[in-house]
N, C-alpha and C. Protein backbone atom coordinates (compact mmCIF):
# COMPACT_ATOMS: atom_id res chain seq x y z
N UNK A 1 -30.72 -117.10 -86.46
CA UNK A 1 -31.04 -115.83 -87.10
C UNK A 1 -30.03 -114.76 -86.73
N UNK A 2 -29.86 -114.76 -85.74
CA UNK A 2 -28.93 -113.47 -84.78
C UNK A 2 -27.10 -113.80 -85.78
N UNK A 3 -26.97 -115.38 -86.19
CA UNK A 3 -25.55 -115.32 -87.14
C UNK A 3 -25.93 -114.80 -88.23
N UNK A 4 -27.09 -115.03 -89.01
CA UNK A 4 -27.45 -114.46 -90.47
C UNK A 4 -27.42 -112.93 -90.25
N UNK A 5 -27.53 -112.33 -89.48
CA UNK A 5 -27.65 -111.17 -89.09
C UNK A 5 -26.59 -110.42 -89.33
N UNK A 6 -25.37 -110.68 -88.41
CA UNK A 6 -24.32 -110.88 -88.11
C UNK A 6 -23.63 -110.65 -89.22
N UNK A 7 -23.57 -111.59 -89.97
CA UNK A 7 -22.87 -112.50 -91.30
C UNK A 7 -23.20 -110.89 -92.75
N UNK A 8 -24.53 -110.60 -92.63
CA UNK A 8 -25.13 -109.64 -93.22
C UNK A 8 -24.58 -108.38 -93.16
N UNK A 9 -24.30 -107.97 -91.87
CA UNK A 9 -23.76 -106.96 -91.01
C UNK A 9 -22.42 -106.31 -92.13
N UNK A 10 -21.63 -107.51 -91.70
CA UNK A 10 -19.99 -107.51 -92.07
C UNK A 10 -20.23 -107.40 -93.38
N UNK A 11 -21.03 -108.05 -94.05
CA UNK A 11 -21.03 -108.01 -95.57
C UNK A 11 -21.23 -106.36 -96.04
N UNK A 12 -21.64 -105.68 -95.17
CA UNK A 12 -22.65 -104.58 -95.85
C UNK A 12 -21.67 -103.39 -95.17
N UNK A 13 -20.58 -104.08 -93.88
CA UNK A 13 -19.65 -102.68 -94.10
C UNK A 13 -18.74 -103.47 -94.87
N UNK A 14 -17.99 -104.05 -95.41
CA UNK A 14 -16.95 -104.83 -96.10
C UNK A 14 -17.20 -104.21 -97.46
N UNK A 15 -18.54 -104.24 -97.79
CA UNK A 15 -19.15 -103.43 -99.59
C UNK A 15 -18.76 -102.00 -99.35
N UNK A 16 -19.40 -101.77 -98.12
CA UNK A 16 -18.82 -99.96 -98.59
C UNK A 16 -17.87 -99.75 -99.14
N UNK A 17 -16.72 -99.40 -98.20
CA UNK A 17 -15.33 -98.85 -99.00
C UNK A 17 -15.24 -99.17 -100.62
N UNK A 18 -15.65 -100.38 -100.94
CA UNK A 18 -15.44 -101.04 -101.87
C UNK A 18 -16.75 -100.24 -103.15
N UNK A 19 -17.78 -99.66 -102.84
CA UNK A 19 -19.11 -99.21 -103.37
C UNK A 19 -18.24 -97.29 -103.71
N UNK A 20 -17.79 -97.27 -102.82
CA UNK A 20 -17.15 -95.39 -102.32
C UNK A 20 -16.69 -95.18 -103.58
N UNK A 21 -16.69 -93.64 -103.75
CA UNK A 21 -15.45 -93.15 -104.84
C UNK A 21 -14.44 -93.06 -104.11
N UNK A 22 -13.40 -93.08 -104.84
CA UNK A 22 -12.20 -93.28 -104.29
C UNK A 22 -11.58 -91.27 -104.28
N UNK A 23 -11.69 -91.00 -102.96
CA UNK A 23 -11.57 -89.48 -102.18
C UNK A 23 -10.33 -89.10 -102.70
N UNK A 24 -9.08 -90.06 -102.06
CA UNK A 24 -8.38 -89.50 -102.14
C UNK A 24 -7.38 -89.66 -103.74
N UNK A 25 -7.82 -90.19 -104.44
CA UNK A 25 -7.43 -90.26 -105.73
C UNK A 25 -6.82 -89.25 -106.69
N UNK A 26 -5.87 -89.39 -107.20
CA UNK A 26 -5.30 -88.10 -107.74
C UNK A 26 -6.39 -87.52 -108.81
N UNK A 27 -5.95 -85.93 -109.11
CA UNK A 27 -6.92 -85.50 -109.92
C UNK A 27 -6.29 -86.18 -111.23
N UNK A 28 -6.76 -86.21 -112.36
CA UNK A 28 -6.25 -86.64 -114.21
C UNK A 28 -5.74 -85.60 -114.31
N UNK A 29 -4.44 -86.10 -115.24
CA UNK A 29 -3.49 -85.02 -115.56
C UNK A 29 -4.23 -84.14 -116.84
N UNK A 30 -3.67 -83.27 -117.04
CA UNK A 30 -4.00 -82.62 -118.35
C UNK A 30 -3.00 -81.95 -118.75
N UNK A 31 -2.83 -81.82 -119.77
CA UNK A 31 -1.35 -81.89 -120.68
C UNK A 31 -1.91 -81.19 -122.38
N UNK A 32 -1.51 -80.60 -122.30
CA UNK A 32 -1.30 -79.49 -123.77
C UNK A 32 -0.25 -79.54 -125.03
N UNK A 33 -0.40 -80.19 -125.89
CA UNK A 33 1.15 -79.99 -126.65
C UNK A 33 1.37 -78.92 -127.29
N UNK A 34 2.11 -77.77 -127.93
CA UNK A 34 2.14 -77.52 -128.17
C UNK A 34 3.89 -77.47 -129.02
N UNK A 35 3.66 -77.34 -130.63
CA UNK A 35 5.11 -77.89 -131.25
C UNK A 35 5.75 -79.27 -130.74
N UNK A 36 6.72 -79.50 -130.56
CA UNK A 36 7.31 -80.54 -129.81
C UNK A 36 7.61 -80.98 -128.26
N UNK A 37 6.95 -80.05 -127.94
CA UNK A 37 6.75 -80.11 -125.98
C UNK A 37 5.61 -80.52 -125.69
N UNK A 38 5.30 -80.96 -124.71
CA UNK A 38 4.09 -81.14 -124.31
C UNK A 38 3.95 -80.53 -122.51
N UNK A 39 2.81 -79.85 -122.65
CA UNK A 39 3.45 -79.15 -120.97
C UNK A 39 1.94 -80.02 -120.42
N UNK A 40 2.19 -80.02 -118.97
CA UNK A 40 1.42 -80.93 -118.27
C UNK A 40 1.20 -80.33 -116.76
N UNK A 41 -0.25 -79.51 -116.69
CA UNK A 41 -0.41 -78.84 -115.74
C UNK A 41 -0.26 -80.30 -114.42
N UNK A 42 0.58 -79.63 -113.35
CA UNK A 42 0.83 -80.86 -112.34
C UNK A 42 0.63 -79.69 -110.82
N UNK A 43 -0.19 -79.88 -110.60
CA UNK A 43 -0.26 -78.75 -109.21
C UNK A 43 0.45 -79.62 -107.78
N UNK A 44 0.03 -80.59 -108.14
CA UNK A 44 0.76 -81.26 -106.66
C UNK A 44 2.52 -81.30 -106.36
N UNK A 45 3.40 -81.57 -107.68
CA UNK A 45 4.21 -81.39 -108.18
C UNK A 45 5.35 -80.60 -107.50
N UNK A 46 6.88 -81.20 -106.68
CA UNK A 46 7.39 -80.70 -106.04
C UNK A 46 8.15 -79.98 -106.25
N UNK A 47 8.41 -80.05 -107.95
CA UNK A 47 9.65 -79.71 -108.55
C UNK A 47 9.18 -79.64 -110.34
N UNK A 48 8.26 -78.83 -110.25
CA UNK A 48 7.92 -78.26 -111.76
C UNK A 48 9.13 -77.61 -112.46
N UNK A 49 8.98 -77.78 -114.07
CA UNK A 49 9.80 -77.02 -115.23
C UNK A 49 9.60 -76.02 -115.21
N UNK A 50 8.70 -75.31 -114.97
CA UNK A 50 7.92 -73.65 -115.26
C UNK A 50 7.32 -73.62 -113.80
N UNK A 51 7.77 -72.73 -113.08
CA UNK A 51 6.46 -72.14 -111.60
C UNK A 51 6.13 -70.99 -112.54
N UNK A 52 4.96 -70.43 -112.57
CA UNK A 52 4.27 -69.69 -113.08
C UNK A 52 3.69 -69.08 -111.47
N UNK A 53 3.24 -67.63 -111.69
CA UNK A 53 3.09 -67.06 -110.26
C UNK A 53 2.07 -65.93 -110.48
N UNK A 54 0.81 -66.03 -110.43
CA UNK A 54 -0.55 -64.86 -111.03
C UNK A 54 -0.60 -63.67 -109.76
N UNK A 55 -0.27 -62.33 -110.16
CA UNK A 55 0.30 -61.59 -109.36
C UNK A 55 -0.93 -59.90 -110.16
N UNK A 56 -1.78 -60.10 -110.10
CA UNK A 56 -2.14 -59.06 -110.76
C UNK A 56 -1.95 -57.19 -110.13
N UNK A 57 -0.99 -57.46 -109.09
CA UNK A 57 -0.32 -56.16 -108.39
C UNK A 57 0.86 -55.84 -109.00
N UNK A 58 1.50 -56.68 -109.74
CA UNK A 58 3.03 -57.02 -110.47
C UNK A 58 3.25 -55.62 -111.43
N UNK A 59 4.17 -54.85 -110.76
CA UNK A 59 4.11 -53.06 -111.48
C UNK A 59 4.53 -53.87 -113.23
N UNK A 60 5.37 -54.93 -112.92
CA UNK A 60 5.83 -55.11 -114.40
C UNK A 60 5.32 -56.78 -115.08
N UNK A 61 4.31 -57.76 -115.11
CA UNK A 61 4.88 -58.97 -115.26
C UNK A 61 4.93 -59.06 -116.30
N UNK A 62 4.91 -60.26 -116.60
CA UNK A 62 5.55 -61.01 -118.45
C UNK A 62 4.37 -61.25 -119.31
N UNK A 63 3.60 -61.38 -118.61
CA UNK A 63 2.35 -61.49 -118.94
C UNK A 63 1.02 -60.94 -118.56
N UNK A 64 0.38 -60.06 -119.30
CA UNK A 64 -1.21 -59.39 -119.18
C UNK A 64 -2.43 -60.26 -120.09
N UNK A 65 -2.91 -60.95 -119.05
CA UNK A 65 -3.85 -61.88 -119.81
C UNK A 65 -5.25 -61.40 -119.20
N UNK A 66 -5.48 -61.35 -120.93
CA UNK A 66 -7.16 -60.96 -120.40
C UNK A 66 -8.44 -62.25 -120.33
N UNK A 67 -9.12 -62.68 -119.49
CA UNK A 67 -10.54 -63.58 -119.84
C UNK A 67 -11.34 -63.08 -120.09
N UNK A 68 -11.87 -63.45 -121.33
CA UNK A 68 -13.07 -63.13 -122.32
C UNK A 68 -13.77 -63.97 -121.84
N UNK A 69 -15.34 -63.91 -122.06
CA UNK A 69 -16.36 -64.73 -122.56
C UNK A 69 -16.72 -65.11 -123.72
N UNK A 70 -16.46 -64.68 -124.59
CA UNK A 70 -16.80 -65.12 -125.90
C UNK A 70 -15.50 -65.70 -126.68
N UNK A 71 -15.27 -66.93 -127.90
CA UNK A 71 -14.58 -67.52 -128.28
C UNK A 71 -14.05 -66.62 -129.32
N UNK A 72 -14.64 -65.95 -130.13
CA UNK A 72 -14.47 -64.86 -131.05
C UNK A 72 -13.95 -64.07 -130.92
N UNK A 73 -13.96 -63.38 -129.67
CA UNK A 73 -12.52 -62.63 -129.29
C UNK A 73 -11.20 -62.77 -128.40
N UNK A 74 -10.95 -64.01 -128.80
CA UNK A 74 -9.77 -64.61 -127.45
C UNK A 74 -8.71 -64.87 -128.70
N UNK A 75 -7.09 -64.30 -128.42
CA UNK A 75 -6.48 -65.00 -128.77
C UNK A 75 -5.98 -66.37 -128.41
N UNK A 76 -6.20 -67.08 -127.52
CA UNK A 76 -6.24 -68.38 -127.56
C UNK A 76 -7.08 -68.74 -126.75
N UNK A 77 -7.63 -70.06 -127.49
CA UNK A 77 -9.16 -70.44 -126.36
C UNK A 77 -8.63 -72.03 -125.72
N UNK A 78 -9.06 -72.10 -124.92
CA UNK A 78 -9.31 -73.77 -124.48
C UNK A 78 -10.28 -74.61 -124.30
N UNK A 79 -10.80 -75.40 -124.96
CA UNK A 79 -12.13 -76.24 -124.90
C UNK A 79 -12.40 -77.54 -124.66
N UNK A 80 -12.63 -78.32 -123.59
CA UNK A 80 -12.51 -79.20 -123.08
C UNK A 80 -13.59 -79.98 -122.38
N UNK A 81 -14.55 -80.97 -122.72
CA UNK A 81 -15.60 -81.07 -122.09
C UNK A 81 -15.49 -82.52 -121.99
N UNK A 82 -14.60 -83.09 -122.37
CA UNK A 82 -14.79 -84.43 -122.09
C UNK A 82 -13.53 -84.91 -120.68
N UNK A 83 -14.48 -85.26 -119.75
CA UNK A 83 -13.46 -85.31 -118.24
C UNK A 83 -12.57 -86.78 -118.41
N UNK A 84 -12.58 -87.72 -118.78
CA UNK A 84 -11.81 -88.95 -119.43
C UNK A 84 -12.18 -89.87 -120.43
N UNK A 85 -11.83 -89.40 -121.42
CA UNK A 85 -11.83 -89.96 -122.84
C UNK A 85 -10.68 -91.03 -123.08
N UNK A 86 -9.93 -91.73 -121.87
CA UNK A 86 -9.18 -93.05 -121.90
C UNK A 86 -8.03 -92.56 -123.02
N UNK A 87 -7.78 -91.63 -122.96
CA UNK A 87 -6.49 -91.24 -124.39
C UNK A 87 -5.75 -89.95 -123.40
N UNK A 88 -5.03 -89.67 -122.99
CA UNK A 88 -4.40 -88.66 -122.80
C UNK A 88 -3.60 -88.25 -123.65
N UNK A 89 -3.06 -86.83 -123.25
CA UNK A 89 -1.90 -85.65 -124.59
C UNK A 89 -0.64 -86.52 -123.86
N UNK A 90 -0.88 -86.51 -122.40
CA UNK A 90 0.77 -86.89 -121.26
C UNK A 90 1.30 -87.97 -122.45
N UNK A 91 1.01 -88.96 -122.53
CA UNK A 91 1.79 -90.07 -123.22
C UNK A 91 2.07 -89.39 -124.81
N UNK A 92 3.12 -88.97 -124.61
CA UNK A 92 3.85 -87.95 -125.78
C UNK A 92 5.33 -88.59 -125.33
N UNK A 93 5.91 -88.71 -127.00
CA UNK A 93 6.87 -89.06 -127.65
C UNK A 93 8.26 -88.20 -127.47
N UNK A 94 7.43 -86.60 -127.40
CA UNK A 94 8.55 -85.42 -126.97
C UNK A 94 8.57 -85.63 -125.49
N UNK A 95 8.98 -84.05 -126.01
CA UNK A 95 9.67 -83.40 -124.04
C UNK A 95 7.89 -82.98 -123.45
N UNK A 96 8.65 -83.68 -122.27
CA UNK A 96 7.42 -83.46 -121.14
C UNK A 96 7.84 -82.17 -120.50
N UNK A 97 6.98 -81.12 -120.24
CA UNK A 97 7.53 -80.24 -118.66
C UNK A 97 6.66 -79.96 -117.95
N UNK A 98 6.25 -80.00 -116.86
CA UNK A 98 5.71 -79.42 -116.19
C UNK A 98 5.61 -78.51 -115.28
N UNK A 99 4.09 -77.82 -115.30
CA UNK A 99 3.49 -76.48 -114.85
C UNK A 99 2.91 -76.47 -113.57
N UNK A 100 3.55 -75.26 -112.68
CA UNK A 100 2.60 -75.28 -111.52
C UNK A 100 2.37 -73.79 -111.14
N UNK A 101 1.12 -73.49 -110.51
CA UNK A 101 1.05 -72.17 -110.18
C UNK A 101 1.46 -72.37 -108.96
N UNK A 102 2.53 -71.20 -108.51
CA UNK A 102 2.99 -70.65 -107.35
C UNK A 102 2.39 -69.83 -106.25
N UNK A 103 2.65 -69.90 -105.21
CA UNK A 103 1.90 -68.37 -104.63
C UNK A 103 3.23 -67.20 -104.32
N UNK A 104 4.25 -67.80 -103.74
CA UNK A 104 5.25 -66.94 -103.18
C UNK A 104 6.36 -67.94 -103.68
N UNK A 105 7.39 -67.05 -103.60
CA UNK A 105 8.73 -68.06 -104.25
C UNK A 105 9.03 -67.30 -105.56
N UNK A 106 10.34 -68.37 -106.04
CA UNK A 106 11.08 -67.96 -107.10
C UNK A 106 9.71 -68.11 -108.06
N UNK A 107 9.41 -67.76 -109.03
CA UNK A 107 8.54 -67.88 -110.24
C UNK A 107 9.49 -67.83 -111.92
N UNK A 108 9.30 -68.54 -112.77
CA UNK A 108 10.08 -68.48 -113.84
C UNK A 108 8.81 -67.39 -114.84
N UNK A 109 7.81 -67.14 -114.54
CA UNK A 109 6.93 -66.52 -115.20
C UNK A 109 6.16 -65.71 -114.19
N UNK A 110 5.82 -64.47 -114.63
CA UNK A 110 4.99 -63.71 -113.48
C UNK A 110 3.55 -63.30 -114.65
N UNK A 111 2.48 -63.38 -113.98
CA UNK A 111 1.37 -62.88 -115.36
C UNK A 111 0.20 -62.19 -114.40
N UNK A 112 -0.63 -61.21 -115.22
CA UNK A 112 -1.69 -60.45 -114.41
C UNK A 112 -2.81 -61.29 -114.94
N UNK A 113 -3.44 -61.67 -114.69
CA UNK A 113 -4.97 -62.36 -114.90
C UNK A 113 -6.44 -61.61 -114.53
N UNK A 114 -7.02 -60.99 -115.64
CA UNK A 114 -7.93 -59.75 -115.35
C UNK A 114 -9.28 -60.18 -116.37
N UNK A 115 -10.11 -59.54 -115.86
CA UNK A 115 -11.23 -59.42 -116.88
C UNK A 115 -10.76 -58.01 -117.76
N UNK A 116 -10.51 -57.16 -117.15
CA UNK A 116 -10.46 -56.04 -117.66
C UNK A 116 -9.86 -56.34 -118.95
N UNK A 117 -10.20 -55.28 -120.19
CA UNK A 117 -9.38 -55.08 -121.08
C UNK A 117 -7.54 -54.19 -121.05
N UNK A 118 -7.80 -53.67 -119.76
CA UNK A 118 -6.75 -52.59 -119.98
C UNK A 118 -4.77 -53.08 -120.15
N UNK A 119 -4.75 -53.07 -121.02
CA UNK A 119 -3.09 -53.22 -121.71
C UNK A 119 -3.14 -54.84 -121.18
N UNK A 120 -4.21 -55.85 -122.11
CA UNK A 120 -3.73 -57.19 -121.82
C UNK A 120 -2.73 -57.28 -123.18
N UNK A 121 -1.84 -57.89 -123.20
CA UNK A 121 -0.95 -59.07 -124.30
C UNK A 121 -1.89 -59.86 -124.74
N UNK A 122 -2.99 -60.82 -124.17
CA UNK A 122 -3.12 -61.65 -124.60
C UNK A 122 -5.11 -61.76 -123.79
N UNK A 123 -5.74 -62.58 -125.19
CA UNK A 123 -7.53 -62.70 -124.42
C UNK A 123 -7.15 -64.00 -124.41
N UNK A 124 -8.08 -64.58 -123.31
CA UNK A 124 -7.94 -65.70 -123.09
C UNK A 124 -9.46 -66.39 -122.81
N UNK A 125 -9.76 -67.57 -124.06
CA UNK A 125 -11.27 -68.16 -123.30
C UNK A 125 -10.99 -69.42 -122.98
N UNK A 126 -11.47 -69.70 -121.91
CA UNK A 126 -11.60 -71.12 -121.13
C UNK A 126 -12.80 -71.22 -121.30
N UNK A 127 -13.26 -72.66 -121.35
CA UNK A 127 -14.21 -73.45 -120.94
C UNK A 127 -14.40 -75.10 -121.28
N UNK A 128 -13.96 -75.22 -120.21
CA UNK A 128 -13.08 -76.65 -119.60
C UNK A 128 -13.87 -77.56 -118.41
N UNK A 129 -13.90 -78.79 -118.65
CA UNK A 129 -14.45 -79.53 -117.16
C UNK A 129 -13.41 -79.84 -116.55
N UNK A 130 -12.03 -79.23 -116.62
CA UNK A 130 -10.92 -79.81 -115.92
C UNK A 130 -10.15 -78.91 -115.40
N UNK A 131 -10.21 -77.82 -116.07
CA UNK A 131 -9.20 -76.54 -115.96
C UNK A 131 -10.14 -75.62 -115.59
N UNK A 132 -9.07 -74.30 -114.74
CA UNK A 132 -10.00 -73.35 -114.15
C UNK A 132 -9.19 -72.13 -115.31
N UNK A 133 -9.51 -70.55 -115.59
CA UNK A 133 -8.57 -69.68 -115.68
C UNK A 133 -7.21 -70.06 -115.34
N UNK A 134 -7.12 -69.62 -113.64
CA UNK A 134 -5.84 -69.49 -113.23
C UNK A 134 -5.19 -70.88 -114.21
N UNK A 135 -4.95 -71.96 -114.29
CA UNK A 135 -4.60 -72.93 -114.55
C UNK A 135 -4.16 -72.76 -115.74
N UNK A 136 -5.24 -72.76 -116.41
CA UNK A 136 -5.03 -72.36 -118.37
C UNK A 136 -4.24 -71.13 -118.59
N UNK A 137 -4.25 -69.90 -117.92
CA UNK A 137 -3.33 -68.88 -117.80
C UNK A 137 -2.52 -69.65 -117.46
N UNK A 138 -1.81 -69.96 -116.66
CA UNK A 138 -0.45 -71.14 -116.05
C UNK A 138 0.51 -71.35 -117.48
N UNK A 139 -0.60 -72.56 -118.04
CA UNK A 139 -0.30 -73.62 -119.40
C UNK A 139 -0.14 -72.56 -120.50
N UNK A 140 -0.83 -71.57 -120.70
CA UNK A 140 -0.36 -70.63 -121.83
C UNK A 140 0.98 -69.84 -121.86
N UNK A 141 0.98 -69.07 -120.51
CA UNK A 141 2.46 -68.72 -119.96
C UNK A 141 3.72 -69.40 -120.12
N UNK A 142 3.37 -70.39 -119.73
CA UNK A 142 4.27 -71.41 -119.96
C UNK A 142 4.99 -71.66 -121.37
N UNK A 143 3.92 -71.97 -122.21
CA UNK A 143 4.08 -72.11 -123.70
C UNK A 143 4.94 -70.97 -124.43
N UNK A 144 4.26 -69.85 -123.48
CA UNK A 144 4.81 -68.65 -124.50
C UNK A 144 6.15 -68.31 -123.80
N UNK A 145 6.62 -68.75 -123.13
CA UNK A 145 8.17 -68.67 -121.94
C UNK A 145 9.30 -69.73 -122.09
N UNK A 146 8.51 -70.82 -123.12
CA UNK A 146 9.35 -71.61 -123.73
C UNK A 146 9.48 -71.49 -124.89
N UNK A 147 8.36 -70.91 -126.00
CA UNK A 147 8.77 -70.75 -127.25
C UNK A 147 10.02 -69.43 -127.69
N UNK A 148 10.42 -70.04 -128.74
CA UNK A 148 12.02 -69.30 -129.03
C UNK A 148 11.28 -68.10 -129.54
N UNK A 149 10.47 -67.57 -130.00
CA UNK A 149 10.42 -66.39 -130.20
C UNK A 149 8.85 -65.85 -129.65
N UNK A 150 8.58 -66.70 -128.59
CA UNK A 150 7.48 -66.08 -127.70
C UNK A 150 6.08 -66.16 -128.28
N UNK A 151 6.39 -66.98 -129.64
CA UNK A 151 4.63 -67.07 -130.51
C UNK A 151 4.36 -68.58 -129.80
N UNK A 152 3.05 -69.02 -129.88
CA UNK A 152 2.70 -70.20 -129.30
C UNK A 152 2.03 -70.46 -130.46
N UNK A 153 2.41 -71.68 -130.84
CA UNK A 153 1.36 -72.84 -132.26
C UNK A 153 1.34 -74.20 -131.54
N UNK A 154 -0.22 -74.58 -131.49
CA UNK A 154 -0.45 -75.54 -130.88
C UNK A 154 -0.45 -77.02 -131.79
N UNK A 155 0.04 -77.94 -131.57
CA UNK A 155 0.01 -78.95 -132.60
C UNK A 155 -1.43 -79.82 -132.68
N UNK A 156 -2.10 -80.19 -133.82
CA UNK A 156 -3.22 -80.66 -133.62
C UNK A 156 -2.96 -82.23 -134.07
């Protein structure tokens, strides 16, 4: 009895790890196309296309983005509720670049991120199981810092 025991034992830590979610697993990418780019928020990322840098003290940045709550008044919204639908945007045919928010450092984009209305450029609604604000501010910045004349059209 004391080997069945034993034998049981090992079996039942040997299943764990194997039963676990896997902790340290990367987060799923998420990736936006917009026109012929496709930008691909990558936070871990050592060497992003765009550092984007949310500075809402910035006397001047490039960007005043406002978050709305409501979809009706945002110039661009993001909506996202499905956490892996086995299809990603990443596997795109175009140019890949990727996005990371900064804290300190060079930044290729500087943007204020506010509820407030006061002198935004741009409303912004999120509501995402993957993306936070800061993030989606990031991916929009981005878009609008690569397009040639600063309009963003998203490809569907």
């Amino acid at each position: 009895m004391d080997r069945l025991q034993k034998t049981l034992i090992l079996v039942l830590v040997a299943g764990i790890p194997a039963a676990a979610p896997p902790f340290f697993a990367a987060p799923p990418s998420f990736c936006f196309t917009a026109g012929s780019v496709t930008y691909q928020v990558a936070p871990a990322t050592a060497l992003p296309d765009v550092r984007v840098r949310i500075d809402n003290a910035a006397a001047k940045p490039d960007l005043r983005i406002q978050v709305v709550d409501a979809v009706e008044s945002a110039d661009f919204a993001l909506v996202d509720d499905v956490v892996d639908a086995g299809l990603s945007a990443c596997r795109s045919d175009g140019l890949l670049k990727t996005v990371k928010v900064v804290g300190s450092g060079t930044a290729d984009v500087t943007i204020s991120l506010s509820r407030e209305p006061a002198e935004a450029d741009l409303k912004l609604f999120v509501h995402s199981a993957r993306l936070g604000h800061r993030d989606a501010a990031a991916l929009l910045a981005a878009m609008r810092h690569n397009a040639p004349n600063g309009q963003v059209a998203a490809s569907r």
